[in-house]
Protein backbone atom coordinates (compact mmCIF):
# COMPACT_ATOMS: atom_id res chain seq x y z
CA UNK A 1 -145.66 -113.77 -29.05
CA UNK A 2 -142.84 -113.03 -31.31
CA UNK A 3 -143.18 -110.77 -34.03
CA UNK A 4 -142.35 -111.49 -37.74
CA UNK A 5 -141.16 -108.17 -38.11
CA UNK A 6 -138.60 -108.70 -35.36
CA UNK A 7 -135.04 -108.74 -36.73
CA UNK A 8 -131.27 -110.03 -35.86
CA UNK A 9 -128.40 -108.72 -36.72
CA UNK A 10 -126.20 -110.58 -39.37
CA UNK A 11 -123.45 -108.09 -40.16
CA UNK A 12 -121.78 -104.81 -38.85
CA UNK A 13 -119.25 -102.72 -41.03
CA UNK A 14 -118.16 -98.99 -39.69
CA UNK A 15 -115.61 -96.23 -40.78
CA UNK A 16 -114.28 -92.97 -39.35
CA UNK A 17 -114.49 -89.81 -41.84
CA UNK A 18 -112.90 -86.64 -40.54
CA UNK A 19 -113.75 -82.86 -41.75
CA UNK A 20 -112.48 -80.12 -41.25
CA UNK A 21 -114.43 -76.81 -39.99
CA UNK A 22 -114.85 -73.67 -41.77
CA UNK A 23 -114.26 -71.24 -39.25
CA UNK A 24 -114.14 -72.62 -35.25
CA UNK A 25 -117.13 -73.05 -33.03
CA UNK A 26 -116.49 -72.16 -29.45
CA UNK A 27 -118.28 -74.88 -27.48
CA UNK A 28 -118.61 -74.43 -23.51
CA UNK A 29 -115.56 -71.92 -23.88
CA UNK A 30 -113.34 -74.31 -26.26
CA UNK A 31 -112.79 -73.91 -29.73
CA UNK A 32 -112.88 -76.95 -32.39
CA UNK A 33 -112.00 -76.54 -35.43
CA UNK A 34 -112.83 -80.04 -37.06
CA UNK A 35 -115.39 -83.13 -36.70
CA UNK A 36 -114.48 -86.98 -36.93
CA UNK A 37 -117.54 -88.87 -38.28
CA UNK A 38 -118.59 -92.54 -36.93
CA UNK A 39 -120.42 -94.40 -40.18
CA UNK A 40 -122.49 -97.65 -39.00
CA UNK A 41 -123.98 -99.76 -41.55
CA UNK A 42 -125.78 -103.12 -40.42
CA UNK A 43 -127.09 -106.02 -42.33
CA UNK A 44 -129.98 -107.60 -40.29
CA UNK A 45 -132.83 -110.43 -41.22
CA UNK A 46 -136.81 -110.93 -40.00
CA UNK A 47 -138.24 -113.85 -38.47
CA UNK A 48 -139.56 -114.39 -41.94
CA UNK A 49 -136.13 -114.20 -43.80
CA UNK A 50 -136.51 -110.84 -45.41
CA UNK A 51 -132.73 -108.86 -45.34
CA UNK A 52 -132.04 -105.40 -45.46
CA UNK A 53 -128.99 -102.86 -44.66
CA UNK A 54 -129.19 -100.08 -42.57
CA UNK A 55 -127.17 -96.86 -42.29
CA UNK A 56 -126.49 -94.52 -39.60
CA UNK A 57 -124.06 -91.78 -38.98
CA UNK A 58 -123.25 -89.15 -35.71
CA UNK A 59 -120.38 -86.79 -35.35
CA UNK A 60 -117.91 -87.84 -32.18
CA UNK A 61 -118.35 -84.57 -30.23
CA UNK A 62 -115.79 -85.06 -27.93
CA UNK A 63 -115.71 -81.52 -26.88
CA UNK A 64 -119.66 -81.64 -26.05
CA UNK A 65 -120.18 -85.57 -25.04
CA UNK A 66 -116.54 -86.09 -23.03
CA UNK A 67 -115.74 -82.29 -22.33
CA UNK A 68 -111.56 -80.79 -21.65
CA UNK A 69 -112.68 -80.91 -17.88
CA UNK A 70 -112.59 -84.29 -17.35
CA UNK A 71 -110.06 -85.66 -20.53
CA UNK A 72 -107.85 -83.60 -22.62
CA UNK A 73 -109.16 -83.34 -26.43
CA UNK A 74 -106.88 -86.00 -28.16
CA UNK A 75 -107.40 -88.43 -25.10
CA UNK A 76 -111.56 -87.99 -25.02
CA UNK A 77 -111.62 -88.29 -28.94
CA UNK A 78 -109.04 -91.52 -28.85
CA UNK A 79 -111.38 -93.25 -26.15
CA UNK A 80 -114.55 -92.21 -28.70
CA UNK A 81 -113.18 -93.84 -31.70
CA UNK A 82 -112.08 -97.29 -29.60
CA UNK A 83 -115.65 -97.61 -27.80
CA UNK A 84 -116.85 -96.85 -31.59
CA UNK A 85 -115.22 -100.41 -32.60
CA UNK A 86 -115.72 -102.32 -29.01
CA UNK A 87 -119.04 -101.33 -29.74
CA UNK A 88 -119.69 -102.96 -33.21
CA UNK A 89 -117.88 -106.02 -32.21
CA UNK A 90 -120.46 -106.10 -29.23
CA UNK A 91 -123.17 -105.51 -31.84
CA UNK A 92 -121.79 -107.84 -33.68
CA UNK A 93 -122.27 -110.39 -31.11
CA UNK A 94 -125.82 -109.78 -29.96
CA UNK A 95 -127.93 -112.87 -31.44
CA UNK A 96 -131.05 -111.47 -30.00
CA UNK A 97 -134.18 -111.60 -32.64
CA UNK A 98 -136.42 -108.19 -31.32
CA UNK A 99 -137.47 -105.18 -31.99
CA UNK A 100 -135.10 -101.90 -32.50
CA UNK A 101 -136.39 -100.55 -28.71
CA UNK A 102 -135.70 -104.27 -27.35
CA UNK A 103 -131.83 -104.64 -28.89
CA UNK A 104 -131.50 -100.95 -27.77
CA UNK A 105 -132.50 -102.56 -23.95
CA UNK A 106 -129.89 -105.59 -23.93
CA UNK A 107 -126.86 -103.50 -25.84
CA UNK A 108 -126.97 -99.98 -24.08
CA UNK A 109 -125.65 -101.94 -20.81
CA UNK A 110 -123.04 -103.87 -22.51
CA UNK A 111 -121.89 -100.43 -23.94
CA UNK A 112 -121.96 -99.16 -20.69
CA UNK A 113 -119.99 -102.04 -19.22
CA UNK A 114 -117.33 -101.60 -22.40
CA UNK A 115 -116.97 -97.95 -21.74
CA UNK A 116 -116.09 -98.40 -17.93
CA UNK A 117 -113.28 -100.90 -18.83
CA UNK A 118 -111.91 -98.68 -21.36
CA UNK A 119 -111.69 -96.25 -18.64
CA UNK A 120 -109.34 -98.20 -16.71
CA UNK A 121 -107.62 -99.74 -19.61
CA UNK A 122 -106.84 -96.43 -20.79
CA UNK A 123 -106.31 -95.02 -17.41
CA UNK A 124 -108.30 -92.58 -17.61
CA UNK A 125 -108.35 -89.40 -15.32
CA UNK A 126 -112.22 -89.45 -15.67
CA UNK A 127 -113.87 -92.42 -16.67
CA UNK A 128 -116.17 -92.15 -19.75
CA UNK A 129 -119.69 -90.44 -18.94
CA UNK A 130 -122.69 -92.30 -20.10
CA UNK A 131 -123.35 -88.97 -22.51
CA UNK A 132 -120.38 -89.75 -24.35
CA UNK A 133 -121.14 -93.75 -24.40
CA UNK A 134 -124.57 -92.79 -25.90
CA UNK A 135 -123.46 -90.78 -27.99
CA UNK A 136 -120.40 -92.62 -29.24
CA UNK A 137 -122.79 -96.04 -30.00
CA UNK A 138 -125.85 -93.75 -31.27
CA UNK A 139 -124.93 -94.14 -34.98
CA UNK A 140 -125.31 -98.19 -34.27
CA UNK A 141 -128.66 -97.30 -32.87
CA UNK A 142 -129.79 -95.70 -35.74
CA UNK A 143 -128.41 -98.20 -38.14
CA UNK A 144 -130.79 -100.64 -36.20
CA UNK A 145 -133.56 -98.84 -36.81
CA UNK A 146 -133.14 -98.01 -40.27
CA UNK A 147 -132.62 -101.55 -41.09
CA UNK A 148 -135.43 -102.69 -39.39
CA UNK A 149 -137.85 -99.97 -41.46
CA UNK A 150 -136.15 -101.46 -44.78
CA UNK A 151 -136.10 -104.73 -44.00
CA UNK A 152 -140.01 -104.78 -42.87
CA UNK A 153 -140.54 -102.59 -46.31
CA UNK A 154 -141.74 -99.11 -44.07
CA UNK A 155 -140.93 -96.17 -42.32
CA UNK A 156 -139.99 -97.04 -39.35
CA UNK A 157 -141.89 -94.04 -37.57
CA UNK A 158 -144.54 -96.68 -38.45
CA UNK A 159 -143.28 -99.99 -36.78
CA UNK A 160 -143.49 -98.43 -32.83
CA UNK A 161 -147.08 -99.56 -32.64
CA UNK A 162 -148.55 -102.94 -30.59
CA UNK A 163 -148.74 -104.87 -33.95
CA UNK A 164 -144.46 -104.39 -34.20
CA UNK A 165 -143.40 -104.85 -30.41
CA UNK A 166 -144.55 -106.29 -27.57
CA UNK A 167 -143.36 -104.13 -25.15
CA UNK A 168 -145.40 -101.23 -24.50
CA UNK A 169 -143.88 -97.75 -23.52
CA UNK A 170 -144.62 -98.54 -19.64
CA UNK A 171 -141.36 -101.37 -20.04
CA UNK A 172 -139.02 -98.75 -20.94
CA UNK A 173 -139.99 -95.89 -18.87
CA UNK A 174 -142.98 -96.51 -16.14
CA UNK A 175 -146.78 -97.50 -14.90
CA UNK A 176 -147.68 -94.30 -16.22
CA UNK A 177 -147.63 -95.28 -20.12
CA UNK A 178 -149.01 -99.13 -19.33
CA UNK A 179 -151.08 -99.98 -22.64
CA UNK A 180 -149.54 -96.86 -24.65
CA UNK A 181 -147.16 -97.57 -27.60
CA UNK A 182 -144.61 -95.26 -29.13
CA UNK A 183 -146.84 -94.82 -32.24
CA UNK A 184 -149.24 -92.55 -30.04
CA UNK A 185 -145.97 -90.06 -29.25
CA UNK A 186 -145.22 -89.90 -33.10
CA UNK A 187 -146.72 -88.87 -36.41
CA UNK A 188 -147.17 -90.88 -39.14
CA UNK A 189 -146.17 -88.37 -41.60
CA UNK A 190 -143.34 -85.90 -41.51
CA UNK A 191 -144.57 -82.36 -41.04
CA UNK A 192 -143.98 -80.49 -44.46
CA UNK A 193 -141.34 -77.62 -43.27
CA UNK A 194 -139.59 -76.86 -40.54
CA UNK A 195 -138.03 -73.34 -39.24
CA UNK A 196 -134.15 -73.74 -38.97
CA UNK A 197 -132.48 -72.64 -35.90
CA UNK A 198 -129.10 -70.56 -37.12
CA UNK A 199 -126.38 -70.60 -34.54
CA UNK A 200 -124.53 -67.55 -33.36
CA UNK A 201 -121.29 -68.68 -32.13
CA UNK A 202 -119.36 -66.62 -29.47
CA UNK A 203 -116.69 -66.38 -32.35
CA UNK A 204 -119.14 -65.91 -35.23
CA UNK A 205 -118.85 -61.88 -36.82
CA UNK A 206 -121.93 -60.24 -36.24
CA UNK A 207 -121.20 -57.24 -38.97
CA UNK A 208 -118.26 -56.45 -41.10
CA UNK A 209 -116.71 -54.54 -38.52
CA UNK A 210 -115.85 -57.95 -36.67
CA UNK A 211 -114.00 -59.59 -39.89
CA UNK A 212 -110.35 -59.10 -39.99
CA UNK A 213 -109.92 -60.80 -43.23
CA UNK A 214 -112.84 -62.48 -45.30
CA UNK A 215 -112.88 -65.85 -46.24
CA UNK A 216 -114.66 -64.96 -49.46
CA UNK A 217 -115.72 -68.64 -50.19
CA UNK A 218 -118.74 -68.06 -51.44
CA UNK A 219 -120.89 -68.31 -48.07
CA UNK A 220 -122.56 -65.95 -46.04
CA UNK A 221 -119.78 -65.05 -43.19
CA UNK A 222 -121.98 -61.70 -41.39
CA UNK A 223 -125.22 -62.46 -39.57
CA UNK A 224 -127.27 -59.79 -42.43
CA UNK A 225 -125.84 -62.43 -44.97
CA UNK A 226 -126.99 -65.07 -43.68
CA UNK A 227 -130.52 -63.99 -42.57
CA UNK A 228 -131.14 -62.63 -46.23
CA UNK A 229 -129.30 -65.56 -47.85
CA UNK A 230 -131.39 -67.89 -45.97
CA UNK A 231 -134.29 -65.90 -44.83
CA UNK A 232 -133.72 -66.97 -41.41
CA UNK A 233 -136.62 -65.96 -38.64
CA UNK A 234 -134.85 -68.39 -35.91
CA UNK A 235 -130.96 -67.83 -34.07
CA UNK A 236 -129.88 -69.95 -31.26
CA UNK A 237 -127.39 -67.88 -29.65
CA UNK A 238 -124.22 -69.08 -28.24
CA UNK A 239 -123.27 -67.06 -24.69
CA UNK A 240 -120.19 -67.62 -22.40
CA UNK A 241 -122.40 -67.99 -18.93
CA UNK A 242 -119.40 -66.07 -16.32
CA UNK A 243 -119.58 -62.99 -17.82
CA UNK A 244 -123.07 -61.19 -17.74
CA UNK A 245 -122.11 -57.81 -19.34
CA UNK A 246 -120.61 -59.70 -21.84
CA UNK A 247 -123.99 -62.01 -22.62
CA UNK A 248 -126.81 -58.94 -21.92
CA UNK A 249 -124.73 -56.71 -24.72
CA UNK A 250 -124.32 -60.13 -27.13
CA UNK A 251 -127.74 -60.53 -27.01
CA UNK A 252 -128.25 -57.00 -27.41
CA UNK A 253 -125.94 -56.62 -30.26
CA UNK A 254 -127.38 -59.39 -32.06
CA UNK A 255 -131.42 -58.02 -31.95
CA UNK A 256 -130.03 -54.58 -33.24
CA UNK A 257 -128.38 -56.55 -36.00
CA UNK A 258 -131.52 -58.57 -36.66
CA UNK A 259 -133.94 -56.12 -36.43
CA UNK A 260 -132.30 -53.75 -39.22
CA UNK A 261 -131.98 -56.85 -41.01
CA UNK A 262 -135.17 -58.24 -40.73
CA UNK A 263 -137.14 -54.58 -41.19
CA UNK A 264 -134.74 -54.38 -44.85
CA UNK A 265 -136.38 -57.83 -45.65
CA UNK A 266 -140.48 -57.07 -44.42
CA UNK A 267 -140.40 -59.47 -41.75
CA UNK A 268 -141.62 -58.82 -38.28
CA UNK A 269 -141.13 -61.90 -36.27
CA UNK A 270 -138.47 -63.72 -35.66
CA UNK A 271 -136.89 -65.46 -32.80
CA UNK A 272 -134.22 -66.84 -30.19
CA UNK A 273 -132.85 -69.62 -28.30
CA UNK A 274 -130.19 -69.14 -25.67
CA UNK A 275 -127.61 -71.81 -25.12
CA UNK A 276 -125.13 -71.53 -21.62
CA UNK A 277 -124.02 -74.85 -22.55
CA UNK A 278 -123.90 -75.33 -18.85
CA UNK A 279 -121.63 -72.50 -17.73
CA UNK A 280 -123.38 -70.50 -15.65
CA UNK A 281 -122.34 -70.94 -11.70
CA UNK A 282 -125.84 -70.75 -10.57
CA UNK A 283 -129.47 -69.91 -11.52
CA UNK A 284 -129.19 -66.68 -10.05
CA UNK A 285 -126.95 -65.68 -13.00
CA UNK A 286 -129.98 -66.77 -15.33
CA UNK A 287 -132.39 -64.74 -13.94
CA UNK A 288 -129.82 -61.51 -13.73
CA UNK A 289 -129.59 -62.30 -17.39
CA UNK A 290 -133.03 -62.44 -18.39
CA UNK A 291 -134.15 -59.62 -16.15
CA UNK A 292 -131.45 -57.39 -17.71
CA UNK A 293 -132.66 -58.37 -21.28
CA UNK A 294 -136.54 -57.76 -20.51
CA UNK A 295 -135.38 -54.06 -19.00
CA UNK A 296 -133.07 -53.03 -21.38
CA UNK A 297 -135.14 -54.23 -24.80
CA UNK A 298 -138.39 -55.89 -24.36
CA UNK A 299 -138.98 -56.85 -27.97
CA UNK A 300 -135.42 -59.01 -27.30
CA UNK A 301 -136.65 -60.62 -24.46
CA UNK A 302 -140.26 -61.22 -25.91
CA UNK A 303 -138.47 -62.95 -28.79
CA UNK A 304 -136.25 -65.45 -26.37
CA UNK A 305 -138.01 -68.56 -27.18
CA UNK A 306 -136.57 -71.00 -24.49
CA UNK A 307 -132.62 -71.35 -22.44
CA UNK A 308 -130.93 -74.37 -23.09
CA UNK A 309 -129.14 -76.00 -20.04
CA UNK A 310 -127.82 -73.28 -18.56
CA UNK A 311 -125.84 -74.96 -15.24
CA UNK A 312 -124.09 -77.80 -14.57
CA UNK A 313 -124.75 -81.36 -16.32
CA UNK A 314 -124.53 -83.45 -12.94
CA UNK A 315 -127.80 -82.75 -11.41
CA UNK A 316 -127.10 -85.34 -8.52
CA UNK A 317 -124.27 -83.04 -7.55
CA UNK A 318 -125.46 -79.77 -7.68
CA UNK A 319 -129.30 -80.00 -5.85
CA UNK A 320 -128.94 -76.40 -5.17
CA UNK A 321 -129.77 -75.72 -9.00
CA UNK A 322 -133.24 -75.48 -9.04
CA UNK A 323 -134.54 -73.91 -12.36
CA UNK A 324 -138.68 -73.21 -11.11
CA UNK A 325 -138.48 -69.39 -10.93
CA UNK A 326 -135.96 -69.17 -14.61
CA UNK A 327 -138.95 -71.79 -15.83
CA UNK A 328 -141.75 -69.62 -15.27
CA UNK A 329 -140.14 -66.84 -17.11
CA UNK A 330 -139.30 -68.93 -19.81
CA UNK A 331 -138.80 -72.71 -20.80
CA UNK A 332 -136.00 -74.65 -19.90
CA UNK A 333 -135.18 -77.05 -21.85
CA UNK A 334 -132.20 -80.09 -20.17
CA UNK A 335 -130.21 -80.96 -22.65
CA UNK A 336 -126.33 -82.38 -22.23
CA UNK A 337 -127.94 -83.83 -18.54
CA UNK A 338 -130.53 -86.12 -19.93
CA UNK A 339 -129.47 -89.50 -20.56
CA UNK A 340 -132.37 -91.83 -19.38
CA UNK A 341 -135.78 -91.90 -17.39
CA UNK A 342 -134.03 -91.05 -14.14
CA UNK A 343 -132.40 -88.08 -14.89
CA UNK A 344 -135.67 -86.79 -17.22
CA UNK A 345 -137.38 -87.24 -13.87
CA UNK A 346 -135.13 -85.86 -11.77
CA UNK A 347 -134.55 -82.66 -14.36
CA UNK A 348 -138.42 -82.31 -13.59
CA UNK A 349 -137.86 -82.59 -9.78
CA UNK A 350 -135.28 -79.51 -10.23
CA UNK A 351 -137.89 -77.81 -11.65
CA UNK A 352 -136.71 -77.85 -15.55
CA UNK A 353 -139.50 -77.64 -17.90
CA UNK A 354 -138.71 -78.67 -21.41
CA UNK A 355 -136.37 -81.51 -22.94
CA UNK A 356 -133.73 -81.47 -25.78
CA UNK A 357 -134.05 -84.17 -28.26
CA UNK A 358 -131.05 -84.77 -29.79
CA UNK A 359 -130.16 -87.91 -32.62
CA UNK A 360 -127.09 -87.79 -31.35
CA UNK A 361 -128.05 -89.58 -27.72
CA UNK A 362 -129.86 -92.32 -30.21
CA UNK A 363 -133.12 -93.08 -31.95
CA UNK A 364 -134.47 -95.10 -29.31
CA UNK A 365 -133.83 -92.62 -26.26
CA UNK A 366 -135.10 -89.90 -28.36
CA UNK A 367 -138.10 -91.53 -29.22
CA UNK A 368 -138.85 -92.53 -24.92
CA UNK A 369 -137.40 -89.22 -24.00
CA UNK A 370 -140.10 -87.31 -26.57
CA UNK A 371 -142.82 -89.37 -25.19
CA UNK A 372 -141.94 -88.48 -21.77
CA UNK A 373 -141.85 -84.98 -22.50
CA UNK A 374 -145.13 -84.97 -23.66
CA UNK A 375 -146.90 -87.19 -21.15
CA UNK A 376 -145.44 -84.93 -19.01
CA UNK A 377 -146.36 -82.08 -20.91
CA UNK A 378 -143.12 -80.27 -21.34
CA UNK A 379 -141.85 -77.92 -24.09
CA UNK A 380 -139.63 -80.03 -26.60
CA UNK A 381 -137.07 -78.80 -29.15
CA UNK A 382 -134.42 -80.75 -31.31
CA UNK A 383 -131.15 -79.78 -30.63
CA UNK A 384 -127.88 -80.46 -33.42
CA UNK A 385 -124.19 -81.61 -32.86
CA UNK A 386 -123.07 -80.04 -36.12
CA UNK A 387 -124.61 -82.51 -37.58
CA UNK A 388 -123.75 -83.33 -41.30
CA UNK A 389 -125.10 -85.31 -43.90
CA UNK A 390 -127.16 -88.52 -43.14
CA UNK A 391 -126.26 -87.24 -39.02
CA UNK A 392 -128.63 -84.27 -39.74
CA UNK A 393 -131.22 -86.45 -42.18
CA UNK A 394 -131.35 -88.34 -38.67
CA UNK A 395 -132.15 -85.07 -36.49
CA UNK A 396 -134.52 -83.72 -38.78
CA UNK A 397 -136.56 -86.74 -39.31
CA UNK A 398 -136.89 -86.62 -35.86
CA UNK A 399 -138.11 -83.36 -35.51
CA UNK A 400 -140.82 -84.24 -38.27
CA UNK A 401 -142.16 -87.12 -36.53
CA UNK A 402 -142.26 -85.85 -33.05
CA UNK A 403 -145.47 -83.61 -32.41
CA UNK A 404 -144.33 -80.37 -30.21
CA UNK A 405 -141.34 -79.67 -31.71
CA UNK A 406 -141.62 -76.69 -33.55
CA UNK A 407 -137.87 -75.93 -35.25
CA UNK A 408 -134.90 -77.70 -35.56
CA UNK A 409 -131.57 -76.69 -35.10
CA UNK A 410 -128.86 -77.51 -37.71
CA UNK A 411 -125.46 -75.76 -38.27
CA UNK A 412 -123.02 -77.92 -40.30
CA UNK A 413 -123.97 -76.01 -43.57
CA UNK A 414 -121.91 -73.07 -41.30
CA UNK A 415 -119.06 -74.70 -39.78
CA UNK A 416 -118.73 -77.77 -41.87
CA UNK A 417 -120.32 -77.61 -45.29
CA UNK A 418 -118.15 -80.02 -46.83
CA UNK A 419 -119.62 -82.70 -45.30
CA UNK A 420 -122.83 -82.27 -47.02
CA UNK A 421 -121.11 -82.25 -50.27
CA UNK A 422 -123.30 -84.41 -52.75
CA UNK A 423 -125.92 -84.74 -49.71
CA UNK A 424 -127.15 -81.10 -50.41
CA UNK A 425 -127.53 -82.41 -54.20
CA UNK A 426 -129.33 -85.74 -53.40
CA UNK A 427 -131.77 -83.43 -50.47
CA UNK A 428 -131.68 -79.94 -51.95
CA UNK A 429 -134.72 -79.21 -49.48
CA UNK A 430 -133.21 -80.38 -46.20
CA UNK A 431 -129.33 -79.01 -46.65
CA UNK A 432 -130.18 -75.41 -49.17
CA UNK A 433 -132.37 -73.41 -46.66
CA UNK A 434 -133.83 -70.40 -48.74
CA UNK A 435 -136.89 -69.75 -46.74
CA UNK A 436 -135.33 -70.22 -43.37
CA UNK A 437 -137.23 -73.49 -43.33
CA UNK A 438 -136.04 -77.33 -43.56
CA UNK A 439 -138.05 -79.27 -46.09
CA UNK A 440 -138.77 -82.41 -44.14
CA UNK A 441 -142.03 -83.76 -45.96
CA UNK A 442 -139.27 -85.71 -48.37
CA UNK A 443 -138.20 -87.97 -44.96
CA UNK A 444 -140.77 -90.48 -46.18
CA UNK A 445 -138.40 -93.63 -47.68
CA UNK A 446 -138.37 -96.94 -45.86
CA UNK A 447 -135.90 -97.09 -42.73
CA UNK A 448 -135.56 -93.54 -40.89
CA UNK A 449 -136.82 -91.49 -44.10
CA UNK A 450 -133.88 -91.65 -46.43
């Protein structure tokens, strides 16, 4: 039976908002010095006539979702911001009357189907990956789902459950979650805190031997100043993946750092994340790496937490990348690989062992995807995309809702705090980290928490 909760879209408006960085972030080896934001907001209606708008908001990371390799910067961010508006006309034209997960179903297709004309009306050298079409339409995804929370008069975390769909989980993903519902994957309130993962860029000073010439703009711009400014305990370091001298003394360099830094402020645990972002040639290089950082300082490798993606996204083409013996030293998580069921499976088969959530691939495949992970029983984490404003509201509701993940990653207030300009005054607790935590028990507003 149809649900009363079930809504249609009535209206779509969008806009672009650029920003520029701070200081660069070196992403898989290319620098970007600025962010172009894609702003959804949709008007929708229930069965039973009740109206509501919805908001939602995701950076177009190009560099990450449509990388240099296959399209040249301007090109990959021109073909972003067109799908953007093919896809809100589309939206605009879907008269089904569902639930979020259901118009997620029929429109991700039709997105697909609009990004692979684009390709050849744009001639495009590569045509447009599905990461970069999910990530490209995510902020309409969101807006869905926050509109459907405000229009129903809850949180949405609590409309995933029988009484607000009729699909279970085993329609989206397979027999293996027949009867379940999404509401059994999620909490119903927001944890209170969360630690913040602080990124180490490639570029990023490590002491003030590494600064040239300060910016002096009233931030942190040295790792010690921003561990004591924001009593940070987690780093998610940044390494280049084809040069392993290079990454063992990084890593190296930044536990000496820490550890004077940390032993100054009375705090004896901390820890890491490395992220490849898919450059290393081969597993081989992984293990080098770790076995290099467990022999040379213990208490460095004892603190690595879990590798993001480390080799190449296109698992189909590269078999030979098996990750079982990295994943028994330590999680590893797929990340810029994982856009559906098949390639969460297949990541599995390949012998990966944890899953990166990320807002920016869309509420409703984050949602499946953190299920999956823990039917499956994998090691979850919720990864950023410089994520400003409402974007990072979005990620860190997420990882409030989703039992297993422990921190959450979030870097704009580094590389692009004027984005969060009046945001950090509105949520003091999620955007002005003091205690190296993100204050998520606020995320409890109809819609997605805010």
């Amino acid at each position: 039976m149809p649900k009363p909760t079930d809504i249609r879209i009535l209206d779509v408006h969008y806009d672009f908002e650029e920003h520029q960085y701070r200081t660069p972030l070196k992403f898989g080896g290319v620098p970007t010095d600025h962010c172009v934001l894609f702003n959804v907001q949709i008007h929708v209606q229930t069965r039973d006539g009740k109206e509501a708008e919805g908001k939602g908001s995701m950076p177009l990371g190009n560099v990450w979702a449509f990388p240099p390799r296959y399209a040249p910067f301007d090109q990959s961010l021109a073909a972003m911001k067109k799908l953007a508006e093919l896809g809100v006309d589309a939206t605009k034209g879907c008269t089904l009357c569902a639930h979020p997960l259901e118009l997620s179903e029929v429109l991700e297709p039709e997105f697909l189907q609009i990004a692979d004309a684009l390709s050849d009306t744009m001639q495009l050298t590569s045509p447009i990956p599905k990461l970069c079409t999910v990530v490209t339409t995510s902020p309409i995804d969101a807006a869905i789902h926050d509109a459907f929370g405000k229009a129903n008069g809850i949180n949405s975390y609590d409309g995933l459950s029988e009484d607000f769909i009729q699909a279970d989980v085993s329609h989206f993903l397979n027999d293996r979650f027949s009867g379940k519902y999404l509401d059994q994957y999620t909490s119903r309130q927001p944890k209170p805190k969360m630690p913040l993962y602080h990124l180490v860029g490639a570029l990023d000073p490590l002491t003030d031997a590494d600064i040239s010439e300060r910016l002096n703009d009233g931030l942190p711009e040295t790792l010690p100043e921003w561990i004591i400014a924001d009593g940070l305990t987690h780093l998610k370091i940044k390494l280049n993946g084809d040069d392993l001298d290079w990454d063992v003394a990084r890593v190296l360099a930044i536990d000496k750092v820490t550890a004077e830094t940390q032993a100054k402020r009375g705090v004896d645990t901390w820890h890491y994340s490395a992220d490849f972002n898919e450059t290393c040639q081969n597993v081989e290089y992984l293990l080098a790496f770790l076995n290099r950082i467990q022999e040379t300082e213990s208490a460095a490798f004892q603190r690595l937490a879990y590798i993001e993606q480390p080799t190449d996204r296109d698992l189909k083409a590269h078999p030979e990348n098996k990750m079982h013996k990295a994943a028994a030293i330590k999680p590893v998580v797929i990340d810029e690989s994982l856009t559906d069921f098949e390639t969460f499976l297949l990541a599995r088969e390949q012998g990966y062992s944890g899953v990166a959530l990320k807002a920016c691939k869309g509420q409703s495949q984050a949602l499946l995807m953190g299920a999956a992970a823990a039917e499956y029983g994998m090691f979850l984490a919720v990864q950023d995309l410089t994520c400003p404003g409402a974007s990072f509201l979005h990620s860190a509701g997420l990882a409030a809702r989703i039992p297993g993940v422990t921190a959450i990653e979030g870097n704009s207030r580094q590389f692009c705090p004027s984005a969060n300009d009046g945001w950090n005054e509105e949520f003091p607790s999620i955007f002005n980290i003091t205690d190296g935590t993100v204050g998520t028990h606020i995320l409890t507003a109809s819609g997605l928490g805010h």
